[in-house]
N, C-alpha and C. Protein backbone atom coordinates (compact mmCIF):
# COMPACT_ATOMS: atom_id res chain seq x y z
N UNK A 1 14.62 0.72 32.79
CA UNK A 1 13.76 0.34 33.89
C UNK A 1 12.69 1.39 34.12
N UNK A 2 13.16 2.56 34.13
CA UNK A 2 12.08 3.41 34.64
C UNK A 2 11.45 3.97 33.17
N UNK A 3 11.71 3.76 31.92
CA UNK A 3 11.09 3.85 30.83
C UNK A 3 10.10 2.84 30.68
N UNK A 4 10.24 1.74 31.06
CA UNK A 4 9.21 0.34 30.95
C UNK A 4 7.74 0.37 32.15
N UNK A 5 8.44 1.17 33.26
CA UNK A 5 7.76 1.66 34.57
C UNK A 5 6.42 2.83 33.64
N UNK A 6 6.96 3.77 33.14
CA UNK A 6 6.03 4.88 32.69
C UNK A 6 5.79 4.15 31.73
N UNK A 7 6.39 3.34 30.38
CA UNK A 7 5.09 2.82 29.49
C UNK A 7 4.15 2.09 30.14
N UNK A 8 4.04 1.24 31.03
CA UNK A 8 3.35 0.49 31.53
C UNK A 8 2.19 1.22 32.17
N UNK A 9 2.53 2.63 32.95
CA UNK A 9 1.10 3.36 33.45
C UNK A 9 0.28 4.09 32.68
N UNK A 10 1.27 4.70 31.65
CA UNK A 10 0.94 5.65 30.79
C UNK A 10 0.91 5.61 29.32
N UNK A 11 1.42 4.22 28.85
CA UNK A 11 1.28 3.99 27.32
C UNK A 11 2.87 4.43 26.36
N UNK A 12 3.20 3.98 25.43
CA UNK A 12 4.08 4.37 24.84
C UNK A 12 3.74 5.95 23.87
N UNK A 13 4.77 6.46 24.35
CA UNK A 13 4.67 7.95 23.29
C UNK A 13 5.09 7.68 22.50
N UNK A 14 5.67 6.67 21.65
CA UNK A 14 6.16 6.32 20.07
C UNK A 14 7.06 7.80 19.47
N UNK A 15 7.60 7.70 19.89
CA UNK A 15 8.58 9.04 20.02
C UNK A 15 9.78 8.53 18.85
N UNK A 16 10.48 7.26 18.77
CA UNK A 16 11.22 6.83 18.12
C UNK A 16 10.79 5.50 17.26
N UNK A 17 10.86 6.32 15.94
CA UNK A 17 9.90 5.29 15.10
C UNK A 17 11.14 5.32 13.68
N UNK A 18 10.57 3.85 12.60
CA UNK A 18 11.69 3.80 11.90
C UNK A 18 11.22 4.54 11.02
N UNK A 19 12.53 4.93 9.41
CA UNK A 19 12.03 5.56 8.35
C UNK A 19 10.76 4.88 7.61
N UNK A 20 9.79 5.97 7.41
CA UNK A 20 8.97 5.24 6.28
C UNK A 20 9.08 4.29 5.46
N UNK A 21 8.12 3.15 5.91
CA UNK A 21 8.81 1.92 4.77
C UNK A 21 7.50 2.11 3.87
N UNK A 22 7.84 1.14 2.63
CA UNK A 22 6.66 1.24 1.17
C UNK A 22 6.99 -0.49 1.23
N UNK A 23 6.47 -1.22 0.98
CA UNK A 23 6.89 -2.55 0.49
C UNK A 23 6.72 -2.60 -0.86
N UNK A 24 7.54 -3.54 -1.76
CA UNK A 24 7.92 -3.64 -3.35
C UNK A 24 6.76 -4.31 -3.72
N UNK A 25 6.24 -5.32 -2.80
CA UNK A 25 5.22 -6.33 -3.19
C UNK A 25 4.50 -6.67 -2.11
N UNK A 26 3.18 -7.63 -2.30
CA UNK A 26 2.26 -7.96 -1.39
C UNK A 26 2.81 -9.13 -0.98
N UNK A 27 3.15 -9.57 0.09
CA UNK A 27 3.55 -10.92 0.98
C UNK A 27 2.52 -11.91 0.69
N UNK A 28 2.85 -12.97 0.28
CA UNK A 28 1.58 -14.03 0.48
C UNK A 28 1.15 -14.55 2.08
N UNK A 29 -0.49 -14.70 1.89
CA UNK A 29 -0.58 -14.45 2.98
C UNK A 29 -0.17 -15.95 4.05
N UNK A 30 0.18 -17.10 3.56
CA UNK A 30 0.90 -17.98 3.84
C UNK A 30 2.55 -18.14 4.53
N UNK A 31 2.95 -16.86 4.09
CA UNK A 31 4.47 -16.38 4.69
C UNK A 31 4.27 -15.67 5.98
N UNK A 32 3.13 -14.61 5.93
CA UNK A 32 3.42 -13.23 6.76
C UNK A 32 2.16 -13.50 7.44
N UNK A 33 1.21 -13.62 7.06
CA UNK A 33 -0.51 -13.84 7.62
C UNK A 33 -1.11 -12.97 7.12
N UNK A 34 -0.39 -11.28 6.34
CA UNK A 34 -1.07 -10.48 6.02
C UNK A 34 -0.70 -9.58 4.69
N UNK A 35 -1.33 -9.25 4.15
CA UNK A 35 -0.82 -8.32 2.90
C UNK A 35 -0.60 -7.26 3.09
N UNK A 36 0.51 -6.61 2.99
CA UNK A 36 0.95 -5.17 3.33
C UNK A 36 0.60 -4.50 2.53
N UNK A 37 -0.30 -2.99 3.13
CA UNK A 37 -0.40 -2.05 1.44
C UNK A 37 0.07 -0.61 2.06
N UNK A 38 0.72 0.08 1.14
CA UNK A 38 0.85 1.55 1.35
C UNK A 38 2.32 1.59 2.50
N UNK A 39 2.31 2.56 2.61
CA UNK A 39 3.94 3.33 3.61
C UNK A 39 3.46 2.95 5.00
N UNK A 40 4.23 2.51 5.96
CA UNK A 40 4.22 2.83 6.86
C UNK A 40 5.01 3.29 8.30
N UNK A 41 5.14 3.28 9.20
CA UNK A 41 6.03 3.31 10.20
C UNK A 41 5.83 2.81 11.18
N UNK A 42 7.17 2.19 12.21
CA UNK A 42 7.02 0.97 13.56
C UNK A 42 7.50 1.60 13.91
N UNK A 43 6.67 2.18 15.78
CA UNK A 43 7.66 2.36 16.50
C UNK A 43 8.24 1.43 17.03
N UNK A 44 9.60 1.65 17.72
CA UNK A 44 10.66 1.18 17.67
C UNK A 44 10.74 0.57 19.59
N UNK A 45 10.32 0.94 20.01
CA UNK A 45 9.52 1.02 21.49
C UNK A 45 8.77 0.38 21.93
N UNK A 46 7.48 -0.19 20.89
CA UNK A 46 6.60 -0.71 21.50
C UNK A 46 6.13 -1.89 20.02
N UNK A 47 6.27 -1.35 18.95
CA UNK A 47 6.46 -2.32 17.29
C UNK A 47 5.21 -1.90 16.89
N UNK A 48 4.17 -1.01 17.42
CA UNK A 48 3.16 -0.75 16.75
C UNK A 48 3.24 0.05 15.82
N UNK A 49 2.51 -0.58 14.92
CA UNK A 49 2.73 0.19 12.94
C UNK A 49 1.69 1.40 13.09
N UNK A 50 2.16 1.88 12.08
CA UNK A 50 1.33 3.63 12.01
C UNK A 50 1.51 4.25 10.37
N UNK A 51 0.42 4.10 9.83
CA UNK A 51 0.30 4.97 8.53
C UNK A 51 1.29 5.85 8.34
N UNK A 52 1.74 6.31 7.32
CA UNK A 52 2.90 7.54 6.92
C UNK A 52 2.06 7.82 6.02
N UNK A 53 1.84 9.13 6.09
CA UNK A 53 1.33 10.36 5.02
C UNK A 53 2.22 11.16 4.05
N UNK A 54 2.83 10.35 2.84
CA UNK A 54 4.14 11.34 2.58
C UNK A 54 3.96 12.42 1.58
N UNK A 55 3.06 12.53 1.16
CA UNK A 55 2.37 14.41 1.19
C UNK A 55 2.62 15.09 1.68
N UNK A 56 2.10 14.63 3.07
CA UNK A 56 2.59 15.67 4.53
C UNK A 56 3.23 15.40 5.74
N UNK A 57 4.31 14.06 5.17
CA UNK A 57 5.24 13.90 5.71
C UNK A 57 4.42 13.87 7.32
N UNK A 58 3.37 13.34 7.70
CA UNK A 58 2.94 13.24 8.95
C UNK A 58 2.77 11.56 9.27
N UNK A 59 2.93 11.65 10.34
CA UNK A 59 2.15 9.69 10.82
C UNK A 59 0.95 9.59 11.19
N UNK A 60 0.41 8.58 10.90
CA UNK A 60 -1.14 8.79 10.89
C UNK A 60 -1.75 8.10 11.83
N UNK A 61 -3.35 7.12 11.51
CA UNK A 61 -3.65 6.25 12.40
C UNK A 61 -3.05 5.28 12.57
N UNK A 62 -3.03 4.37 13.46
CA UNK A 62 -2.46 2.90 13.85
C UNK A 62 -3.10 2.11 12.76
N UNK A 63 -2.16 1.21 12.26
CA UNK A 63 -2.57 -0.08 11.87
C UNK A 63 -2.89 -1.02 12.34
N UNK A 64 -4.55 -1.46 11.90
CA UNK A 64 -4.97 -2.99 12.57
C UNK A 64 -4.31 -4.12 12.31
N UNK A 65 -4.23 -4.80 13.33
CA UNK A 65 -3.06 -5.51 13.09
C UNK A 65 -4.05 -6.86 12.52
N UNK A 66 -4.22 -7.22 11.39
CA UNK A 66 -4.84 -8.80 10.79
C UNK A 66 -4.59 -9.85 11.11
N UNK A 67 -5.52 -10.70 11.31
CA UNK A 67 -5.23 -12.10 12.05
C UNK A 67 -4.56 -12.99 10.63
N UNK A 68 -4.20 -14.09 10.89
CA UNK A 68 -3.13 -15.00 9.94
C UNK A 68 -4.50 -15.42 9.35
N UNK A 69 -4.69 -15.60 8.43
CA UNK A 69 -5.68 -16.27 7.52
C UNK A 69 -5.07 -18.31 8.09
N UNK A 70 -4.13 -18.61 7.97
CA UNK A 70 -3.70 -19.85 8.42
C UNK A 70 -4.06 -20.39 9.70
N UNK A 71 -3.49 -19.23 10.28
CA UNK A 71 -3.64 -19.62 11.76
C UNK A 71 -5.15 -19.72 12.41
N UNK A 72 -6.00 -18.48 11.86
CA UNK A 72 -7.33 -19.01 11.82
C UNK A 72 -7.83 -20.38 11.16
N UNK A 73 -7.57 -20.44 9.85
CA UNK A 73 -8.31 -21.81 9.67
C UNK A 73 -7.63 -23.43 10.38
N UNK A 74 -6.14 -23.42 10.78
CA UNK A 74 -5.93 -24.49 11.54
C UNK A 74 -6.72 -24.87 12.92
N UNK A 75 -7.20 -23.36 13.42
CA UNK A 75 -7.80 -23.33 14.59
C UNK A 75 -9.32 -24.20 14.54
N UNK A 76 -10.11 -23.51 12.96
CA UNK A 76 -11.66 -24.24 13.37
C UNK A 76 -11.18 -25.22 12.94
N UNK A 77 -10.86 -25.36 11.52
CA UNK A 77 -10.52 -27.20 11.24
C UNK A 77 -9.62 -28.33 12.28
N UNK A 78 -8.81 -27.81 13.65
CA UNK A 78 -8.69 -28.70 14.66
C UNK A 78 -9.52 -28.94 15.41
């Protein structure tokens, strides 16, 4: 309760995030909406993805999150 209270004024500190993931392959974009490339990490708190640097083992910028290629075109073609 009072963790949901301070994300809400102050934003999530992404403090607890999962291990670096790599994906094996690119998702079609018909399954997922988006093609995954490179390592990354979710925090666990709030689900926002974040670059992994594993060079230097640091987390990086946020990932933009891509719109569904599907879900866009059902939208103009309705």
């Amino acid at each position: 309760m009072v963790g949901s209270v301070l994300n809400a004024l102050f934003g999530c500190s992404h403090d607890k995030i999962t291990f670096p993931l790599t994906p094996g392959r690119t998702f079609s974009t018909t399954s997922l909406g988006a093609h995954r490339r490179g390592t990354y990490v979710v925090c666990l708190d709030c689900g926002q993805e974040f670059q992994y640097n594993w060079s230097e083992m640091r987390v990086g910028e946020p990932v933009r999150a891509r719109p569904c290629r599907a879900a866009a075109e059902s939208y103009s073609n309705g």
